[in-house]
Protein backbone atom coordinates (compact mmCIF):
# COMPACT_ATOMS: atom_id res chain seq x y z
CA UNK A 1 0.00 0.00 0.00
CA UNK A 2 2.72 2.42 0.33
CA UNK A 3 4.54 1.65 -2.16
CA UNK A 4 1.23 2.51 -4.52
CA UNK A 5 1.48 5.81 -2.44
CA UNK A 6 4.99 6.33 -3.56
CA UNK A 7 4.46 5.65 -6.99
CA UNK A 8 1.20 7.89 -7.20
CA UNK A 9 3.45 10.98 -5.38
CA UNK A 10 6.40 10.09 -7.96
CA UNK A 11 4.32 10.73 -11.07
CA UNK A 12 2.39 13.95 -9.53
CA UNK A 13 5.95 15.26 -8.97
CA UNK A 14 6.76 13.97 -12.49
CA UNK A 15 3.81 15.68 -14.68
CA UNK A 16 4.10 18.94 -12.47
CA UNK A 17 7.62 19.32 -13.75
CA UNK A 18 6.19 18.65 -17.11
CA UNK A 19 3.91 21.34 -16.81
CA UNK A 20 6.66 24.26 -15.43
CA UNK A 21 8.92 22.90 -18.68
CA UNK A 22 6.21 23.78 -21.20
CA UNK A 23 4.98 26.76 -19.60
CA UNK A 24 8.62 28.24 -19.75
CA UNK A 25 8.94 27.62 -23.50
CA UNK A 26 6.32 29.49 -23.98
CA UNK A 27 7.22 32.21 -22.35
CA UNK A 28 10.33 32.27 -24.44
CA UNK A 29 8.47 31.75 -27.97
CA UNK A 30 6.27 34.92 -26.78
CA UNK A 31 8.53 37.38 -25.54
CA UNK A 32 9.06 40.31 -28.25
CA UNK A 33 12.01 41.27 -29.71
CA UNK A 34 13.74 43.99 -28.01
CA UNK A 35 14.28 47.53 -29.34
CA UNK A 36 16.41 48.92 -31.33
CA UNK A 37 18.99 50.99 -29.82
CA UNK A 38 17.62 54.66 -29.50
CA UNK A 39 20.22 57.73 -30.22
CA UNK A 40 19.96 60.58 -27.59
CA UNK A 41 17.46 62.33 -29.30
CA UNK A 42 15.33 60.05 -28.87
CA UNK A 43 15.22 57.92 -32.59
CA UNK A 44 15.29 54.73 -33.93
CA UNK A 45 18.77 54.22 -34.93
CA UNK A 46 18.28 53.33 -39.04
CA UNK A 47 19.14 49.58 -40.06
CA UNK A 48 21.95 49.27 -42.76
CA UNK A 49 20.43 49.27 -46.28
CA UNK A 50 21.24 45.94 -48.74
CA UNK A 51 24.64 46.73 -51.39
CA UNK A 52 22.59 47.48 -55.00
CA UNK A 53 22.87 44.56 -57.40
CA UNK A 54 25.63 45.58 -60.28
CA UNK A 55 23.57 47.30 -62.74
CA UNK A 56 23.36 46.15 -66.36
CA UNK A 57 25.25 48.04 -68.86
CA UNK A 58 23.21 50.47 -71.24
CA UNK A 59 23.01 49.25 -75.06
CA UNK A 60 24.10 51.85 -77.13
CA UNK A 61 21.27 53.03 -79.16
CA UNK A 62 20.24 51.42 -82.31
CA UNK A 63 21.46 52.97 -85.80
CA UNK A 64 19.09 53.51 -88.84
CA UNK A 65 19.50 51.15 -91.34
CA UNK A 66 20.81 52.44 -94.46
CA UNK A 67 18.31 51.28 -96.55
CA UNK A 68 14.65 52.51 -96.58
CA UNK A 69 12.41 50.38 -95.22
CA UNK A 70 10.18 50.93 -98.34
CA UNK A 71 13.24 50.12 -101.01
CA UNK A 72 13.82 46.91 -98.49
CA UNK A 73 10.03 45.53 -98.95
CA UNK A 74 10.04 46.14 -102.91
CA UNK A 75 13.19 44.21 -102.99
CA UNK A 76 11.56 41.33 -100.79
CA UNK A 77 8.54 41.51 -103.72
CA UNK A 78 10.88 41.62 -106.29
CA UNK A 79 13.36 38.72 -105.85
CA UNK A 80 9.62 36.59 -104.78
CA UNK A 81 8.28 37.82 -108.02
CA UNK A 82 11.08 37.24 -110.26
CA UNK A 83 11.37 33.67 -109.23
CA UNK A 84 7.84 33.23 -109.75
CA UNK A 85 7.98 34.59 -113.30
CA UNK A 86 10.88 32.08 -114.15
CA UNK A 87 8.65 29.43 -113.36
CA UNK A 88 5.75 30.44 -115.33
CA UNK A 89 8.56 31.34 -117.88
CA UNK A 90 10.38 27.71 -118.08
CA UNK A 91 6.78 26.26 -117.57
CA UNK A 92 6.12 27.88 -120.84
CA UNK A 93 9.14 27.16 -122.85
CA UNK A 94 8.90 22.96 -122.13
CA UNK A 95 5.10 23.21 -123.03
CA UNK A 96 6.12 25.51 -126.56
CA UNK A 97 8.61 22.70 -126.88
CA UNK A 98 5.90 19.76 -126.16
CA UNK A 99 3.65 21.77 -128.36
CA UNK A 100 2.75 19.05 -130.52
CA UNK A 101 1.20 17.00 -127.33
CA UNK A 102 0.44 20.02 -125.08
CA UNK A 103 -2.00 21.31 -127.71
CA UNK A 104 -3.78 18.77 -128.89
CA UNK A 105 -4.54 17.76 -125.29
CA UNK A 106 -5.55 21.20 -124.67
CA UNK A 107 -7.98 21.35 -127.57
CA UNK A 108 -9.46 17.91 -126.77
CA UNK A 109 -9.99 19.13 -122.98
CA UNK A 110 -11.93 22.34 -124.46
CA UNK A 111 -13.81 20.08 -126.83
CA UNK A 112 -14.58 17.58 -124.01
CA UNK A 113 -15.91 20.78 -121.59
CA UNK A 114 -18.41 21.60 -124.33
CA UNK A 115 -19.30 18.12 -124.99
CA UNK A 116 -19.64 16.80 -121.96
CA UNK A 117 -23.10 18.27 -121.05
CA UNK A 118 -24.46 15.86 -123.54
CA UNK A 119 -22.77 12.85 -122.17
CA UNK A 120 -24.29 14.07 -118.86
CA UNK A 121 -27.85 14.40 -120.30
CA UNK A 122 -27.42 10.64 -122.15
CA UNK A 123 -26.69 9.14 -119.05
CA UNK A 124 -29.37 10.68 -117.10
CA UNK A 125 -31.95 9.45 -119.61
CA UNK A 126 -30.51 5.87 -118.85
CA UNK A 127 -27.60 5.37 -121.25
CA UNK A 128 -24.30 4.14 -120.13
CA UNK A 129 -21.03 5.87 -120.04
CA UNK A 130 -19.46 3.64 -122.89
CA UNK A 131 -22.59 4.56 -125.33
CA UNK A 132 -23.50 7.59 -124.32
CA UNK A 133 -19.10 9.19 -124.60
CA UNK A 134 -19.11 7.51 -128.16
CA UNK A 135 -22.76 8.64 -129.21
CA UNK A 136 -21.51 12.32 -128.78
CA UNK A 137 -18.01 11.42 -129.85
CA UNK A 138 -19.35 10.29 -133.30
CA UNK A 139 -21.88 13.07 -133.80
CA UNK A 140 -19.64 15.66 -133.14
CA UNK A 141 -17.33 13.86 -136.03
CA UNK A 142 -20.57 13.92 -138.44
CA UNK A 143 -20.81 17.74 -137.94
CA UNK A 144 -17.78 18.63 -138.46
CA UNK A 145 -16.85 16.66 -141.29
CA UNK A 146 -20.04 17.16 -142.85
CA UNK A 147 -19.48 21.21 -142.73
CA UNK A 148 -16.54 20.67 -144.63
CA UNK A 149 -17.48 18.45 -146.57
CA UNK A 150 -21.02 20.88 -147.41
CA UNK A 151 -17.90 23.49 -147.82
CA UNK A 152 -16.42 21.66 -150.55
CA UNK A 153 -19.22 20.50 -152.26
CA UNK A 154 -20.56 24.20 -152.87
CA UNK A 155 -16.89 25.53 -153.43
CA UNK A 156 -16.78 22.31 -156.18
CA UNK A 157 -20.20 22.92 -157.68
CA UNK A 158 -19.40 26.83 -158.24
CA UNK A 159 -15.59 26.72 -158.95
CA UNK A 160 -16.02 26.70 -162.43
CA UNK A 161 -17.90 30.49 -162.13
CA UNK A 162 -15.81 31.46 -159.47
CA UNK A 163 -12.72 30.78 -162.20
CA UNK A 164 -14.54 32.71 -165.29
CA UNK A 165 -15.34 35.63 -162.55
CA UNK A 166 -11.88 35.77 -161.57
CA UNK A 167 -10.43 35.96 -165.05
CA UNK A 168 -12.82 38.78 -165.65
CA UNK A 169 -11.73 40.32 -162.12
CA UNK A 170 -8.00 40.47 -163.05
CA UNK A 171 -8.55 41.69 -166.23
CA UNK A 172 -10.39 44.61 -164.31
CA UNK A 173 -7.48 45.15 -161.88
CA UNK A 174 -5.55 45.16 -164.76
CA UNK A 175 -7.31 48.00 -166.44
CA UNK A 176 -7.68 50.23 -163.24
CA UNK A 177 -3.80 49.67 -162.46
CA UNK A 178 -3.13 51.13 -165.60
CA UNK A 179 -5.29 54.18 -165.58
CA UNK A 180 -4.86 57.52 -163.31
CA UNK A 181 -3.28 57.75 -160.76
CA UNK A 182 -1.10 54.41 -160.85
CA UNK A 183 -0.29 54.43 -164.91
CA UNK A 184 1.08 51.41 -164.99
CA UNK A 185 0.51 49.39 -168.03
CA UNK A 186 1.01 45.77 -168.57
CA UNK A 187 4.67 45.32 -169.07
CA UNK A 188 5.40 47.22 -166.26
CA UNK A 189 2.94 43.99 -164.17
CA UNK A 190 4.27 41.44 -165.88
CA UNK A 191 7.68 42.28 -164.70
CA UNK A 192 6.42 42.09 -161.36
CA UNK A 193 4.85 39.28 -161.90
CA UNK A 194 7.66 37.80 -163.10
CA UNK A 195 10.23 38.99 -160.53
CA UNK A 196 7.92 37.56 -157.93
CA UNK A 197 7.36 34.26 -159.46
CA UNK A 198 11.23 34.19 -159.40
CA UNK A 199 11.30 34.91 -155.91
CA UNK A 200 9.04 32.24 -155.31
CA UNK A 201 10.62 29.42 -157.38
CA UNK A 202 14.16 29.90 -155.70
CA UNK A 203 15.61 26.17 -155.46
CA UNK A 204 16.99 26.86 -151.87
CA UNK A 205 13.45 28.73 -150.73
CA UNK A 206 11.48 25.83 -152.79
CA UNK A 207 13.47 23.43 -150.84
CA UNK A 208 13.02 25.31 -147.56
CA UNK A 209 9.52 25.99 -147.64
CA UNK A 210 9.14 22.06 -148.93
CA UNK A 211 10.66 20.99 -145.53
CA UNK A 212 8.74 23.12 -143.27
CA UNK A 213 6.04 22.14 -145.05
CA UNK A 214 6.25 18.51 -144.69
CA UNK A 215 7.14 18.90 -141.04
CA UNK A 216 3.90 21.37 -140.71
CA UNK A 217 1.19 18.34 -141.96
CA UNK A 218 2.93 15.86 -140.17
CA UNK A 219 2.37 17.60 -136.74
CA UNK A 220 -1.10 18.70 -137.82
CA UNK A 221 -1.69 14.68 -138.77
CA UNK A 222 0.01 13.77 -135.40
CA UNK A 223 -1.49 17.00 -133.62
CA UNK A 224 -5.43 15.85 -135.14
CA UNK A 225 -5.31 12.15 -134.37
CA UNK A 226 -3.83 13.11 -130.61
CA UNK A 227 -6.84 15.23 -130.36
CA UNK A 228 -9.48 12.66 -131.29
CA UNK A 229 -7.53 10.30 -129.15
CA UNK A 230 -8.13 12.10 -125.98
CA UNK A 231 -11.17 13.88 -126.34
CA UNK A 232 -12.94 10.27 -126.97
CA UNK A 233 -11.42 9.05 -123.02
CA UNK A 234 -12.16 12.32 -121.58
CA UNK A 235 -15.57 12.04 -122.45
CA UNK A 236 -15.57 8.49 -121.82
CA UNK A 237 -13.68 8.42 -118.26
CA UNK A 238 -12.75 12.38 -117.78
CA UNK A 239 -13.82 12.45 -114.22
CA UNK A 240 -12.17 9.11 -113.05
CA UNK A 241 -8.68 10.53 -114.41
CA UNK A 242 -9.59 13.70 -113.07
CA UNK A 243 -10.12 11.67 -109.24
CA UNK A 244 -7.09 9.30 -109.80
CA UNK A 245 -4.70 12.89 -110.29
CA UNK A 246 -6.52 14.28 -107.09
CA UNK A 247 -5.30 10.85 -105.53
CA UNK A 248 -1.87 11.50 -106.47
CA UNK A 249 -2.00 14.48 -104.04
CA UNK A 250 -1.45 14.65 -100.33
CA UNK A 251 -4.60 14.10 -98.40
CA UNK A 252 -4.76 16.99 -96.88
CA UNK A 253 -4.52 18.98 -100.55
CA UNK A 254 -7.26 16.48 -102.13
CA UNK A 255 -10.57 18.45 -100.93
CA UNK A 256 -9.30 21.88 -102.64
CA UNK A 257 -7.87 20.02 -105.29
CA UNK A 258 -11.15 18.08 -106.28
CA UNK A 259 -13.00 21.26 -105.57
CA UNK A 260 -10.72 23.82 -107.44
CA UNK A 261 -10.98 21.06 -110.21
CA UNK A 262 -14.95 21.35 -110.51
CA UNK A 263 -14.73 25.38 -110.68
CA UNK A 264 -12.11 24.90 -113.56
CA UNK A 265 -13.78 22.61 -115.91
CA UNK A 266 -17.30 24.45 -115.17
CA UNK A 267 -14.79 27.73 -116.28
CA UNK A 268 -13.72 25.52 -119.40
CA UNK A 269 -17.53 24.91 -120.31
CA UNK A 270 -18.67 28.23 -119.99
CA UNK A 271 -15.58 29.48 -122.50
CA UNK A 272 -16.92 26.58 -125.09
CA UNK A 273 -20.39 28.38 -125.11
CA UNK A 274 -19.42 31.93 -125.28
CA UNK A 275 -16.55 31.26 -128.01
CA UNK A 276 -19.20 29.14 -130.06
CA UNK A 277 -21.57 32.12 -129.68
CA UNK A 278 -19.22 34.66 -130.99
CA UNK A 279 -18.48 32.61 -133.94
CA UNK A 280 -22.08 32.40 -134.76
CA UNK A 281 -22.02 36.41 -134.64
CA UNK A 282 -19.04 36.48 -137.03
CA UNK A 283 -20.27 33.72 -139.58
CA UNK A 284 -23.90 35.09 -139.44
CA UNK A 285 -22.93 38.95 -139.36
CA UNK A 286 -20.34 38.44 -142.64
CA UNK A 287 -22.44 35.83 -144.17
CA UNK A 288 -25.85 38.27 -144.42
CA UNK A 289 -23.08 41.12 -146.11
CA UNK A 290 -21.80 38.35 -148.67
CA UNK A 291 -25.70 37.70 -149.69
CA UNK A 292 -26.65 41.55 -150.01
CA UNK A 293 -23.25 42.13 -152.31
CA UNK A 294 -24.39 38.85 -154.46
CA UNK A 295 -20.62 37.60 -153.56
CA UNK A 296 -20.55 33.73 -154.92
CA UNK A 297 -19.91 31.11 -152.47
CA UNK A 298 -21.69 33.30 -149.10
CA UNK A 299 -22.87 30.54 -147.34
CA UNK A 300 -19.27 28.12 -147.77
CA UNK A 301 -17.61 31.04 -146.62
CA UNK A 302 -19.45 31.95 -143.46
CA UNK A 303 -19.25 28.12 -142.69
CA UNK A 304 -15.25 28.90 -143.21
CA UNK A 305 -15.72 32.30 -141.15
CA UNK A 306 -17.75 30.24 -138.63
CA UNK A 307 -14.59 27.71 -137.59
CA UNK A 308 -11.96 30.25 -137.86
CA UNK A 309 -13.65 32.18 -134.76
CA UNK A 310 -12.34 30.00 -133.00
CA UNK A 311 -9.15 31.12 -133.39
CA UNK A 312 -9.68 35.16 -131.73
CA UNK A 313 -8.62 38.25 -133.50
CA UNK A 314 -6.78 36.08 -136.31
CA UNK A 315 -8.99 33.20 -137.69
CA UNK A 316 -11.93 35.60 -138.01
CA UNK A 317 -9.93 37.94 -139.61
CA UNK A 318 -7.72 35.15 -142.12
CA UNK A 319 -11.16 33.56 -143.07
CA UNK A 320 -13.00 37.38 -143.90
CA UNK A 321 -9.80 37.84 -145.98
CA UNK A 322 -11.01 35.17 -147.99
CA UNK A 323 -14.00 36.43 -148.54
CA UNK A 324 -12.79 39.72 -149.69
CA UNK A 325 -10.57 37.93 -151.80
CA UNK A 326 -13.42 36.13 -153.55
CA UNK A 327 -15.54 39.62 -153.52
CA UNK A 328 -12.67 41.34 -155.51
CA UNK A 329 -12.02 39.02 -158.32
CA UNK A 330 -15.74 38.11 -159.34
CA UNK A 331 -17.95 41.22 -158.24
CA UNK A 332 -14.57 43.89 -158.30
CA UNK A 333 -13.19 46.49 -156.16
CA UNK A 334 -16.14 48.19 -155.20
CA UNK A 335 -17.46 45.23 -153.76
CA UNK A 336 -14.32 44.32 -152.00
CA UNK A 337 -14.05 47.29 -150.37
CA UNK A 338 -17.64 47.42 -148.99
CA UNK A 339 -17.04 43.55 -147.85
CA UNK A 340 -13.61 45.01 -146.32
CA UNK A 341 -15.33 47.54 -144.83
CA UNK A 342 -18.07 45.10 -143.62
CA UNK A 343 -15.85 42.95 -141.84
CA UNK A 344 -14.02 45.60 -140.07
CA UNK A 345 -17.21 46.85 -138.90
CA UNK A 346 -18.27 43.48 -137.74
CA UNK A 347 -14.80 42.89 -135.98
CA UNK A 348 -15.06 46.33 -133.94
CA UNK A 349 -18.13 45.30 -132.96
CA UNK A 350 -17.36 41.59 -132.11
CA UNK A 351 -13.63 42.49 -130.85
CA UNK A 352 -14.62 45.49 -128.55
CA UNK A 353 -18.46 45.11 -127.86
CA UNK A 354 -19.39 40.95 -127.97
CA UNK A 355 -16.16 39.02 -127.25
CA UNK A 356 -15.30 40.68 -123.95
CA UNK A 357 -19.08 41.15 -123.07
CA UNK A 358 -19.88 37.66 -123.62
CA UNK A 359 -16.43 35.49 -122.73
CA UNK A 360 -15.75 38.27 -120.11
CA UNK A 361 -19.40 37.18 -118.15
CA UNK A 362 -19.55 33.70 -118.87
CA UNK A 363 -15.99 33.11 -117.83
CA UNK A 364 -16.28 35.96 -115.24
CA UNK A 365 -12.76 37.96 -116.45
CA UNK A 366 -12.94 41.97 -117.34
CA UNK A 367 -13.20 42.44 -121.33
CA UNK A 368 -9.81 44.64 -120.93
CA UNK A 369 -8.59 41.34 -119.50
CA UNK A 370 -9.84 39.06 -122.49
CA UNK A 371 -8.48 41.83 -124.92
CA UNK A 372 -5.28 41.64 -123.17
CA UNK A 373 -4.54 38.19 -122.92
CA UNK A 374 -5.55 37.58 -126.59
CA UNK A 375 -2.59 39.96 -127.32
CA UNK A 376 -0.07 38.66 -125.04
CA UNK A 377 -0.76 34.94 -126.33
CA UNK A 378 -0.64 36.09 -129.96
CA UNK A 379 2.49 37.62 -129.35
CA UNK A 380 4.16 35.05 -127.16
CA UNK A 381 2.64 31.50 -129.30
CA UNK A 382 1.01 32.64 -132.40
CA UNK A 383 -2.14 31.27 -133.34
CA UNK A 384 -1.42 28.65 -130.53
CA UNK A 385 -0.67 30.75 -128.04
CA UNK A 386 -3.99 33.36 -129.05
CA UNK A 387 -6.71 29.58 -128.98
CA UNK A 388 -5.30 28.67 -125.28
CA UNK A 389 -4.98 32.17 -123.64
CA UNK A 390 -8.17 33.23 -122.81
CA UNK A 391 -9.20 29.86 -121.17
CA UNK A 392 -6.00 30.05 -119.63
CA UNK A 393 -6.62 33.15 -117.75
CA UNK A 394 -9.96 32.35 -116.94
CA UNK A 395 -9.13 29.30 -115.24
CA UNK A 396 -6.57 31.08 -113.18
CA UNK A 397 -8.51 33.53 -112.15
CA UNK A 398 -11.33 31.41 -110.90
CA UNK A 399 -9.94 28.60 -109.57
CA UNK A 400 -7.52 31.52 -107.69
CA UNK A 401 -10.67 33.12 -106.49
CA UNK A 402 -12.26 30.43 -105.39
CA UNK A 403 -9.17 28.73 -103.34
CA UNK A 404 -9.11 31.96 -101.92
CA UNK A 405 -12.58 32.35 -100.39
CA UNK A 406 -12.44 28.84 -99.52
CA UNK A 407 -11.62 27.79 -95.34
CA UNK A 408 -8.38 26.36 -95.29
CA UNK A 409 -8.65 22.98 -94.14
């Protein structure tokens, strides 16, 4: 029993010093800091302030640049530019080089775009692609070679007139050449003539001309069959080539591609009609004159007037050559110079007024623009270059405008 007392006292004693411990370090964790030193007046003595960091040196200020900032961006443009006009430049000079394959697939493309709404109409009536591709192919053959061959039927039936006209013609120009104000009588032309058939029957410049020749129908042979060739698949299986180029592409390009594709051959379809109607205003406008002047062969001729429209500026203009041609030698000058006169008129008026109203809506490019490009591809690929520019531009334009209002993907 004591012992329990003991114990008992032992851990009273025990948890009291316990208590006094904790109480104490309390005290100490409590007790504020003390003051800091006063001066005899009475204040705070000030703590020492931090050493500054090193400072940084100062950059000496910029200079101008010696160049303008305005002569810097042009020659950013210009080096951009330059590049991108050697591209279009070589891109040019292999396809003037690969003319004889780069045309006729170009014609047969144009031919397929105006074509190919009446594959689509056969084959929503039922038909299948195989019939309904050669069913066009074949009529579009018949019309063609049944204009020319209308053409040379009535140039066959009245060449014998035409000849006899002629004769009568010269003899005409003859007699006006020698009479005021020209005087020059008939030795004087047959000199000329002479001189000129001289010219003309030079061995080298025979030989020459021979060669080109030759060369000339064999492309046109090579160029023609190429033509059918391709127009007959386009319209047959155009838009599976068209999907197996898209496929080519990445797959990120193949929606704008596919898409940019539909806006150009819709472009290319639209150019067919509006071309086809401005040869319709040439062949009909010059073919009405021929049949008011009595001029023999009218209606052969505006058939002739009526293909080489399609050619702008120069096939109109080649073609209504002939016709003056024909006008001088069987109805005589007067009447060639009113037909002359006729077919200026009607080339102001289709040049300036219908081609660039017409092409310029349907294929949605300004008229100056039409005008312009005709020039530019006359001058830079002939007759070539003068058939493929205005299509050319057209595409560009819209396909451009159209990738450029579409959401990049």
């Amino acid at each position: 029993m004591l012992e329990r007392l003991q114990g008992v006292v032992q851990r009273l004693k025990e948890a009291r010093l316990r208590a006094s411990s904790d109480a104490e370090a309390d005290e100490i964790t409590t007790t504020p800091a003390p003051p800091a030193p006063s001066t005899p007046s009475g204040e705070s003595e000030p703590q020492p302030v931090p050493p500054a960091p090193p400072s940084v040196p100062a950059l000496p200020p910029e200079r101008p640049h010696p160049v303008p900032q305005v002569v810097r961006d042009a020659a950013d443009w210009s080096w951009r530019l330059l590049i991108i006009a050697a591209a279009v430049g070589g891109a040019g000079w292999l396809a003037w080089e690969l003319k004889v394959v780069i045309f006729p697939l170009v014609a047969a493309m144009l031919l397929a775009a105006g074509l190919h709404p009446l594959v689509r109409r056969l084959r929503n009536f039922g038909w299948r692609r195989g019939p309904a591709a050669v069913t066009v192919f074949v009529g579009f053959i018949v019309v063609v070679a049944g204009s020319l061959t209308f053409v040379g039927n009535a140039v066959g039936d009245q060449f014998n007139d035409v000849v006899d006209q002629a004769e009568e013609g010269l003899q005409e120009i003859r007699d006006w050449l020698a009479g005021p104000p020209f005087r020059i009588d008939e030795v004087q032309l047959n000199d000329w003539i002479d001189r000129v058939v001289a010219l003309v029957q030079d061995n080298d410049a025979v030989t020459e001309q021979a060669a080109t020749a030759a060369t000339v129908a064999v492309e046109i042979v090579v160029g023609l069959v190429l033509t059918l060739f391709a127009l007959l698949f386009f319209l047959y299986d155009g838009d599976r080539i068209w999907a197996w180029l898209v496929n080519v592409l990445p797959r990120r390009a193949r929606t704008r591609a596919a898409s940019a594709g539909e806006v150009a051959w819709a472009t290319l379809a639209q150019y067919i009609r509006g071309i086809v109607l401005v040869a319709l205003f040439d062949a009909i406008a010059i073919t009405i004159l021929l049949l008011i002047l009595r001029v023999p062969l009218a209606v052969p001729l505006g058939v002739l007037i009526f293909f080489g429209a399609f050619v702008p500026l120069v096939g109109a203009f080649v073609t209504g050559a002939v016709a003056m041609l024909v006008a001088l030698v069987t109805q005589g000058l007067i009447t060639a110079i009113v037909v002359l006169a006729g077919m200026v008129a009607v080339q102001q008026i289709e040049g300036n007024v219908f081609q660039p109203l017409i092409l310029g809506k349907m294929v949605r490019v300004h008229p100056l623009a039409v005008v312009v490009a005709v020039s530019i591809g006359t001058l830079a690929g002939g007759i070539i270059g003068a058939v493929i520019a205005v299509p050319i531009v057209a595409v560009v334009n819209t396909v451009a405008r159209h990738l450029a209002s579409a959401p990049a993907r």
